[in-house]
PDB file of N, CA and C in Angstrom:
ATOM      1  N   UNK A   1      45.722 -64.362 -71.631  1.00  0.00           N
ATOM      2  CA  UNK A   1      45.699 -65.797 -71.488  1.00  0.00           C
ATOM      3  C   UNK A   1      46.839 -66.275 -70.606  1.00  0.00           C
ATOM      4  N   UNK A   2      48.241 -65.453 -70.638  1.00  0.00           N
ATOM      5  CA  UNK A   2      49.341 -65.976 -69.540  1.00  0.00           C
ATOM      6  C   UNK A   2      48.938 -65.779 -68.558  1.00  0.00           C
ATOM      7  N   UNK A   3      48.100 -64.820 -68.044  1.00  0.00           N
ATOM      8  CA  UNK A   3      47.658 -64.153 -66.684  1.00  0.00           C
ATOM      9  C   UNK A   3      47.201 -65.784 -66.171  1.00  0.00           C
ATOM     10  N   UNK A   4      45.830 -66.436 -67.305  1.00  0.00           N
ATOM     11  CA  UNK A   4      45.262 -67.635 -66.337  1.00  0.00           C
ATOM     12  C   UNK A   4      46.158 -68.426 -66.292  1.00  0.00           C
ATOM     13  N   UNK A   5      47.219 -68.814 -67.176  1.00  0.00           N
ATOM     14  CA  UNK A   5      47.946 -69.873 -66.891  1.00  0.00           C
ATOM     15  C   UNK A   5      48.592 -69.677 -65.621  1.00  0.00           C
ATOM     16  N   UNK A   6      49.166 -68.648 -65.630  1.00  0.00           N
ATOM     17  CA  UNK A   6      50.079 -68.454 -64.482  1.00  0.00           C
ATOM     18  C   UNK A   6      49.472 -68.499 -63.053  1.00  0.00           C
ATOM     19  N   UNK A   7      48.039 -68.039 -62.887  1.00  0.00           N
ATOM     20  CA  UNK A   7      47.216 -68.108 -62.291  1.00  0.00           C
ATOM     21  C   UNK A   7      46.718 -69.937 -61.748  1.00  0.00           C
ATOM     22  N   UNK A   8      46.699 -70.678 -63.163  1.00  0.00           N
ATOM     23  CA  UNK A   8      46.152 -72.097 -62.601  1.00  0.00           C
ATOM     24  C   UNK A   8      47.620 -72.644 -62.307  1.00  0.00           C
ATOM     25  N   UNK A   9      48.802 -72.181 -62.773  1.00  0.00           N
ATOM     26  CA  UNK A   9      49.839 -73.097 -62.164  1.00  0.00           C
ATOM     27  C   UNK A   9      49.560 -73.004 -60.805  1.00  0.00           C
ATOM     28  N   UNK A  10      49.846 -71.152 -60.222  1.00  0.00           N
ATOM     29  CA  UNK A  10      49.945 -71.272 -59.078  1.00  0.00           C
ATOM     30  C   UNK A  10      48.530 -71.691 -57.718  1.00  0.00           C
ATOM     31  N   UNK A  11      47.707 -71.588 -58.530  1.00  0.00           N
ATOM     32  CA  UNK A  11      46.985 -72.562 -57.863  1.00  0.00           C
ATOM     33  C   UNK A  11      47.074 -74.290 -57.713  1.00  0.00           C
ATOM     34  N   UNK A  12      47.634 -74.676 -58.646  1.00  0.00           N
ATOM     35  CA  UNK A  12      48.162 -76.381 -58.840  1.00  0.00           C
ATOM     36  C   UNK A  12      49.324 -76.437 -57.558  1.00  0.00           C
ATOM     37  N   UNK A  13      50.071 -75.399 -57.757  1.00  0.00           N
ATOM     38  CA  UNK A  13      51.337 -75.611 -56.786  1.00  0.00           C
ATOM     39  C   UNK A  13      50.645 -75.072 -55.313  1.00  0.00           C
ATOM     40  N   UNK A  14      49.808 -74.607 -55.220  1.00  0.00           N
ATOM     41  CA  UNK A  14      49.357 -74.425 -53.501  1.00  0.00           C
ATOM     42  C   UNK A  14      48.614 -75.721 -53.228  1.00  0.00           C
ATOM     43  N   UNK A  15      47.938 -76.200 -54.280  1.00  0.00           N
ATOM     44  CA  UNK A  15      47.063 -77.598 -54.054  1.00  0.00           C
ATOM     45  C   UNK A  15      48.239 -78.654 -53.391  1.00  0.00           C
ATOM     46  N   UNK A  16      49.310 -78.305 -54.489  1.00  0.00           N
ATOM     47  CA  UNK A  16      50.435 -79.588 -54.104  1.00  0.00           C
ATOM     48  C   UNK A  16      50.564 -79.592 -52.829  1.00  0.00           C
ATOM     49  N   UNK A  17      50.940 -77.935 -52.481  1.00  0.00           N
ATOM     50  CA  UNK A  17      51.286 -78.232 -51.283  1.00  0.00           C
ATOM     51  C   UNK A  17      50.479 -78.358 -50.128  1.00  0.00           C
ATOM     52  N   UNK A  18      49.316 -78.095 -50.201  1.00  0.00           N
ATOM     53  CA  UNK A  18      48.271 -78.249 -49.337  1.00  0.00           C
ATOM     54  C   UNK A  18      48.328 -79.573 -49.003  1.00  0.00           C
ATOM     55  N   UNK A  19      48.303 -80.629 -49.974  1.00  0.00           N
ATOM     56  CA  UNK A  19      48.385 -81.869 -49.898  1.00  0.00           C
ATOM     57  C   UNK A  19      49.428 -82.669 -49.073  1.00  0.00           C
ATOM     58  N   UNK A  20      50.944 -82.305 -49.698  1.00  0.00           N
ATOM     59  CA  UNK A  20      51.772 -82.360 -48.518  1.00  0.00           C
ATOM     60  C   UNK A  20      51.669 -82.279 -47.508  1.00  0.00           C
ATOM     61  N   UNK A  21      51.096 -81.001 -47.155  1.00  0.00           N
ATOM     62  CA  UNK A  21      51.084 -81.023 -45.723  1.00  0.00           C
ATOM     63  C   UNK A  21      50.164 -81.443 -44.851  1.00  0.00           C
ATOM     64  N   UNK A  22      48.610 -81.643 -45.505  1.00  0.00           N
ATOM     65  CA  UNK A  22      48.000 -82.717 -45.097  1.00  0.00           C
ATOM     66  C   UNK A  22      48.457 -84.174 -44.849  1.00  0.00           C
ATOM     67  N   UNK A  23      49.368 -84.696 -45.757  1.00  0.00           N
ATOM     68  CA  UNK A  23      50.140 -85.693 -45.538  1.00  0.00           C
ATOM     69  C   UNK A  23      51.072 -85.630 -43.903  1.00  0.00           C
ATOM     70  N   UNK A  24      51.689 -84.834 -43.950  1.00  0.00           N
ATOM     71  CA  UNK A  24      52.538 -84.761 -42.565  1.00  0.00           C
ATOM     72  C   UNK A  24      51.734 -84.139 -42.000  1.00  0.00           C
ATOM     73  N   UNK A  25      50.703 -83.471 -41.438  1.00  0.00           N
ATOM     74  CA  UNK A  25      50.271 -83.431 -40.547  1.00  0.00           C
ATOM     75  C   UNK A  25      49.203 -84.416 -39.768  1.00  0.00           C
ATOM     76  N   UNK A  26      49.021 -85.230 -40.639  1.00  0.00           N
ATOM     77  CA  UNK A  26      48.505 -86.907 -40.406  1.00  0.00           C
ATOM     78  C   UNK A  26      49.240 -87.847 -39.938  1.00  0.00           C
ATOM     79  N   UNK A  27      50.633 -87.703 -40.781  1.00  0.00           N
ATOM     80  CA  UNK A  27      51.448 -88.498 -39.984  1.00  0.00           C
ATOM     81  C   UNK A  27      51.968 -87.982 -38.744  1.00  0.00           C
ATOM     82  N   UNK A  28      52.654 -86.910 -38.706  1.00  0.00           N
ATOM     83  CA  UNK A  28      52.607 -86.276 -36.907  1.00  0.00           C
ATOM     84  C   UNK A  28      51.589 -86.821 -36.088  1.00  0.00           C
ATOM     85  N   UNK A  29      50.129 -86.649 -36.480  1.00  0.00           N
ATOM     86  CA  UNK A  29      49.360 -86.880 -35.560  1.00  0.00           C
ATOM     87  C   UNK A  29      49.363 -88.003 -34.763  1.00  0.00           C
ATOM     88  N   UNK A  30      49.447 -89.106 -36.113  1.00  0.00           N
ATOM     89  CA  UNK A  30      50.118 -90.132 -35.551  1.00  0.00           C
ATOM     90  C   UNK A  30      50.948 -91.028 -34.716  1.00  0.00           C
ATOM     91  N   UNK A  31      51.920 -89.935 -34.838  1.00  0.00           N
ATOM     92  CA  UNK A  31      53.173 -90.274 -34.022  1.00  0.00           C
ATOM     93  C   UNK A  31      52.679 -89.806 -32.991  1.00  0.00           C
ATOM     94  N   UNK A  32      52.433 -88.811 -32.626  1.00  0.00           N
ATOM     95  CA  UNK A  32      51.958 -88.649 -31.323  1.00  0.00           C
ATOM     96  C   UNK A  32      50.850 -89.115 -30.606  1.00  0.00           C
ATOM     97  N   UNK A  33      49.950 -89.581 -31.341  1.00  0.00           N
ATOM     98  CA  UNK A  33      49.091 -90.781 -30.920  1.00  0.00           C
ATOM     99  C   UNK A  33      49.716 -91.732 -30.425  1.00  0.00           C
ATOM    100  N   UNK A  34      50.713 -92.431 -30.744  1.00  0.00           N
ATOM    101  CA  UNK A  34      51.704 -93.696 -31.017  1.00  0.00           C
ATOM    102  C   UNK A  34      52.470 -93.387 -29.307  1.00  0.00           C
ATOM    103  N   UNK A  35      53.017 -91.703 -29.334  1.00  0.00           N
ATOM    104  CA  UNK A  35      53.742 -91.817 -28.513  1.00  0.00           C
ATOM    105  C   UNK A  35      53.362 -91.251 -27.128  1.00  0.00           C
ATOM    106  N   UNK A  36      52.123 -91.286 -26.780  1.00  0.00           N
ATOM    107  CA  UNK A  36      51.360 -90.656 -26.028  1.00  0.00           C
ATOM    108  C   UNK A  36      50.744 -91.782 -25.719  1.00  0.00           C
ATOM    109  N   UNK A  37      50.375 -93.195 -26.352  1.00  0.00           N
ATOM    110  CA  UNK A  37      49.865 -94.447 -25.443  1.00  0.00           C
ATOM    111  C   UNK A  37      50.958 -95.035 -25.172  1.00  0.00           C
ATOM    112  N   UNK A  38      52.332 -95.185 -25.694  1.00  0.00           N
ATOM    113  CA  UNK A  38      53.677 -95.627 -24.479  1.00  0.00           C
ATOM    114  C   UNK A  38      53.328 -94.602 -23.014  1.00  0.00           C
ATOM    115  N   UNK A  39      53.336 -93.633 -23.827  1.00  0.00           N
ATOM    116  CA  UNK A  39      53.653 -92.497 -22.152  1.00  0.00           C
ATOM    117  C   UNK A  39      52.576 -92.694 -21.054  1.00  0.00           C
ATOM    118  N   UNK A  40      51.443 -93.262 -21.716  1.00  0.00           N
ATOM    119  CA  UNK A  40      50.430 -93.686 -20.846  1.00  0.00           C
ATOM    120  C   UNK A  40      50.510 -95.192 -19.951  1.00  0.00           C
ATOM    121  N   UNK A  41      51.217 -96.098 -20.709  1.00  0.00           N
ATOM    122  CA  UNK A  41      51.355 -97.307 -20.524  1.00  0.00           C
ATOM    123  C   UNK A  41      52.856 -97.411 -19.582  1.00  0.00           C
ATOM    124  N   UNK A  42      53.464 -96.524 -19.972  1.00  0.00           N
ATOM    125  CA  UNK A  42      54.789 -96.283 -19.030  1.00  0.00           C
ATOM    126  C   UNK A  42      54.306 -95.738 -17.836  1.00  0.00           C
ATOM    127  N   UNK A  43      53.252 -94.900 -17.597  1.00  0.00           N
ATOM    128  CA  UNK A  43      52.908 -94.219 -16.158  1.00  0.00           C
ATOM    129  C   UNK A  43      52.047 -94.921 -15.767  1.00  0.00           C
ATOM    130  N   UNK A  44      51.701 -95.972 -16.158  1.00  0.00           N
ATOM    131  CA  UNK A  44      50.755 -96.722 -15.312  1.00  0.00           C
ATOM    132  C   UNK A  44      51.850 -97.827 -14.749  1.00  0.00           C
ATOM    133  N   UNK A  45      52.393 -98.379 -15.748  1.00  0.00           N
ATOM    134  CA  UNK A  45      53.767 -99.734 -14.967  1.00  0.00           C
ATOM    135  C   UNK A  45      54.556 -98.755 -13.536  1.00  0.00           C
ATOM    136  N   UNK A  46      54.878 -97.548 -14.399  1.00  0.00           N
ATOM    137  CA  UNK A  46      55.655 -97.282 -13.092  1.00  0.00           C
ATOM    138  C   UNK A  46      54.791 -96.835 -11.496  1.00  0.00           C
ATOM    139  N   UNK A  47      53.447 -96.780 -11.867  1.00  0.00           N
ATOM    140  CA  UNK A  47      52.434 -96.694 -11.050  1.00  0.00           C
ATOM    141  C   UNK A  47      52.794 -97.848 -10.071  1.00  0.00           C
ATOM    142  N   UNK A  48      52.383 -99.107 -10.835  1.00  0.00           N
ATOM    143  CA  UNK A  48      51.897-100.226 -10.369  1.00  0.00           C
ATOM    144  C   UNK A  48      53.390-100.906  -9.807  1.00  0.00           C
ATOM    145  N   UNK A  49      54.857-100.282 -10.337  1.00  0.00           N
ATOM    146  CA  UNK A  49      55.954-100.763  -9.672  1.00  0.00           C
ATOM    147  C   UNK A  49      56.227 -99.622  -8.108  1.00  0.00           C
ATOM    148  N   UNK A  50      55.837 -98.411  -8.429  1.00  0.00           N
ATOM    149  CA  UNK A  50      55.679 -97.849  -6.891  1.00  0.00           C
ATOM    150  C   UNK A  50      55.331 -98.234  -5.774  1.00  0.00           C
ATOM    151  N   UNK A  51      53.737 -99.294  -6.228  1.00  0.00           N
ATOM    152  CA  UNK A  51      52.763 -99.567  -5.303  1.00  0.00           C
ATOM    153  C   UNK A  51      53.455-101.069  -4.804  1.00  0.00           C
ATOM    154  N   UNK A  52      54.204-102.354  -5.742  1.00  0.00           N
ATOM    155  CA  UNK A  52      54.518-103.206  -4.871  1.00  0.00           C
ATOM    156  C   UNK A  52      56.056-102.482  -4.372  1.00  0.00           C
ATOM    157  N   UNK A  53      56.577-101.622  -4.664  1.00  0.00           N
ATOM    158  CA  UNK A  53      58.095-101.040  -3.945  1.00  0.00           C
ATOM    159  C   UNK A  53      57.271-101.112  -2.761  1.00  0.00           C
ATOM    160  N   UNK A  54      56.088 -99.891  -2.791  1.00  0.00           N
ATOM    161  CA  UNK A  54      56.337 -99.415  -1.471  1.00  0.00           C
ATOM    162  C   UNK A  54      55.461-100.829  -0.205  1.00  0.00           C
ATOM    163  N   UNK A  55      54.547-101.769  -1.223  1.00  0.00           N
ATOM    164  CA  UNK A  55      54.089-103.080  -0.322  1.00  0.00           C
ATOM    165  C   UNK A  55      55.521-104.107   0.404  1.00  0.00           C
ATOM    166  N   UNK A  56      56.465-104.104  -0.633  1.00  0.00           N
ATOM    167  CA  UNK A  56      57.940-104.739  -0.194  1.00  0.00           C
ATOM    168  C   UNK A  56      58.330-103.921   0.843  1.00  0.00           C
ATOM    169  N   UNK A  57      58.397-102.447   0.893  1.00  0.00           N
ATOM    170  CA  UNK A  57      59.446-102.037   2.144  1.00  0.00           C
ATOM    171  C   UNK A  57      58.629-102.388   2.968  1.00  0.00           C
ATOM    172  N   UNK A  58      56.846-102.181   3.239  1.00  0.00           N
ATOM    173  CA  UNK A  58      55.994-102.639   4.522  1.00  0.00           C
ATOM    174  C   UNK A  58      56.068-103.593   4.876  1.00  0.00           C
ATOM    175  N   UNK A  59      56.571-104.677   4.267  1.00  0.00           N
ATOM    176  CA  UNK A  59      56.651-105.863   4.448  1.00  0.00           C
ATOM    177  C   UNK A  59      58.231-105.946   4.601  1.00  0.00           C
ATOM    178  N   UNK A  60      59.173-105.423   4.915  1.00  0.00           N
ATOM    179  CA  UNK A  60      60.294-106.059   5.204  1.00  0.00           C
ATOM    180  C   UNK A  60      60.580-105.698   6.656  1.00  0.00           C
ATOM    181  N   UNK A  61      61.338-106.782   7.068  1.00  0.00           N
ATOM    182  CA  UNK A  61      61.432-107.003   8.440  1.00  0.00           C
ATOM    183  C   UNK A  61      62.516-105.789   9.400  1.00  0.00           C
ATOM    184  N   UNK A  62      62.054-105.183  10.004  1.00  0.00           N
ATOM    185  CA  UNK A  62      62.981-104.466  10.908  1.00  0.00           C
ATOM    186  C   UNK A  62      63.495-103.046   9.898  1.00  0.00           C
ATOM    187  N   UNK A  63      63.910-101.988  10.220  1.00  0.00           N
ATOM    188  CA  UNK A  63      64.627-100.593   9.729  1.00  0.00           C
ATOM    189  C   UNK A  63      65.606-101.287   9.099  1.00  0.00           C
ATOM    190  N   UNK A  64      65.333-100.442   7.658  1.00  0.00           N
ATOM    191  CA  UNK A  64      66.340-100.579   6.858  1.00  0.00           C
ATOM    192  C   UNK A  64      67.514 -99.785   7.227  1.00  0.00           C
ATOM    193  N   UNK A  65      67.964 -98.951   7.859  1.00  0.00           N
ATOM    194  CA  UNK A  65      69.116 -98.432   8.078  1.00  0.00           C
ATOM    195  C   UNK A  65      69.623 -98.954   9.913  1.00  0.00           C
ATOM    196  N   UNK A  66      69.521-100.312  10.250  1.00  0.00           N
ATOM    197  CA  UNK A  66      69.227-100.529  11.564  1.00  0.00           C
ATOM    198  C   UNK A  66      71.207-100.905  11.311  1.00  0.00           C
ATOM    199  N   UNK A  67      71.818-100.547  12.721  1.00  0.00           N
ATOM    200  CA  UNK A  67      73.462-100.890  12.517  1.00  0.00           C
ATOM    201  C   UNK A  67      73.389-102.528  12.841  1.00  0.00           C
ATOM    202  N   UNK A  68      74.318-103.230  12.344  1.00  0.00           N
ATOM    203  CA  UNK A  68      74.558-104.672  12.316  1.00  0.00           C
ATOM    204  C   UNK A  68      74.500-104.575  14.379  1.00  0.00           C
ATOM    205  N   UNK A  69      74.373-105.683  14.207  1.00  0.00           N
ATOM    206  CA  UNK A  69      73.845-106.264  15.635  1.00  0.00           C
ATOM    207  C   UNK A  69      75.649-105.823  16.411  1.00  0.00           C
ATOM    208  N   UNK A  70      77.080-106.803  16.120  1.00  0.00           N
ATOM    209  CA  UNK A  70      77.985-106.128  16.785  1.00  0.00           C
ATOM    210  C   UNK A  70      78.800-104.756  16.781  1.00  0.00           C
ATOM    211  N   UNK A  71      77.912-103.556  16.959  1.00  0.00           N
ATOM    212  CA  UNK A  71      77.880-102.205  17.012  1.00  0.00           C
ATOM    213  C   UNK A  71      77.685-102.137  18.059  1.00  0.00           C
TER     214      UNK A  71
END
């Protein structure tokens, strides 16, 4: 009869922990869900700040490295 007890504890205590770690591995998932649409939303802004950088330099007047006029 100790054999089953000992037997259903340690099945109770793998359940526990099964559970646990279903717990954190849900929440991980999470987080990286979470932190994987910043990283998406960050590479698109810095997309869209590349594209007017590089519309501003086409649009600015004359070489940027041009020497001042009394040179």
């Amino acid at each position: 009869m100790s054999d089953v007890n000992a037997l259903t504890e340690r099945i109770d205590a793998l359940e526990m922990r099964l559970t646990y770690q279903d717990v954190t591995i849900e929440t991980l998932n999470q987080t990286i869900t979470e932190q994987w649409k910043q990283i998406d939303a960050l590479t698109r802004q810095l997309a869209e700040l590349k594209e007017r950088l590089q519309e501003a330099e086409s649009n600015a007047p004359g070489p940027a490295n041009e020497p001042p006029p009394h040179y």
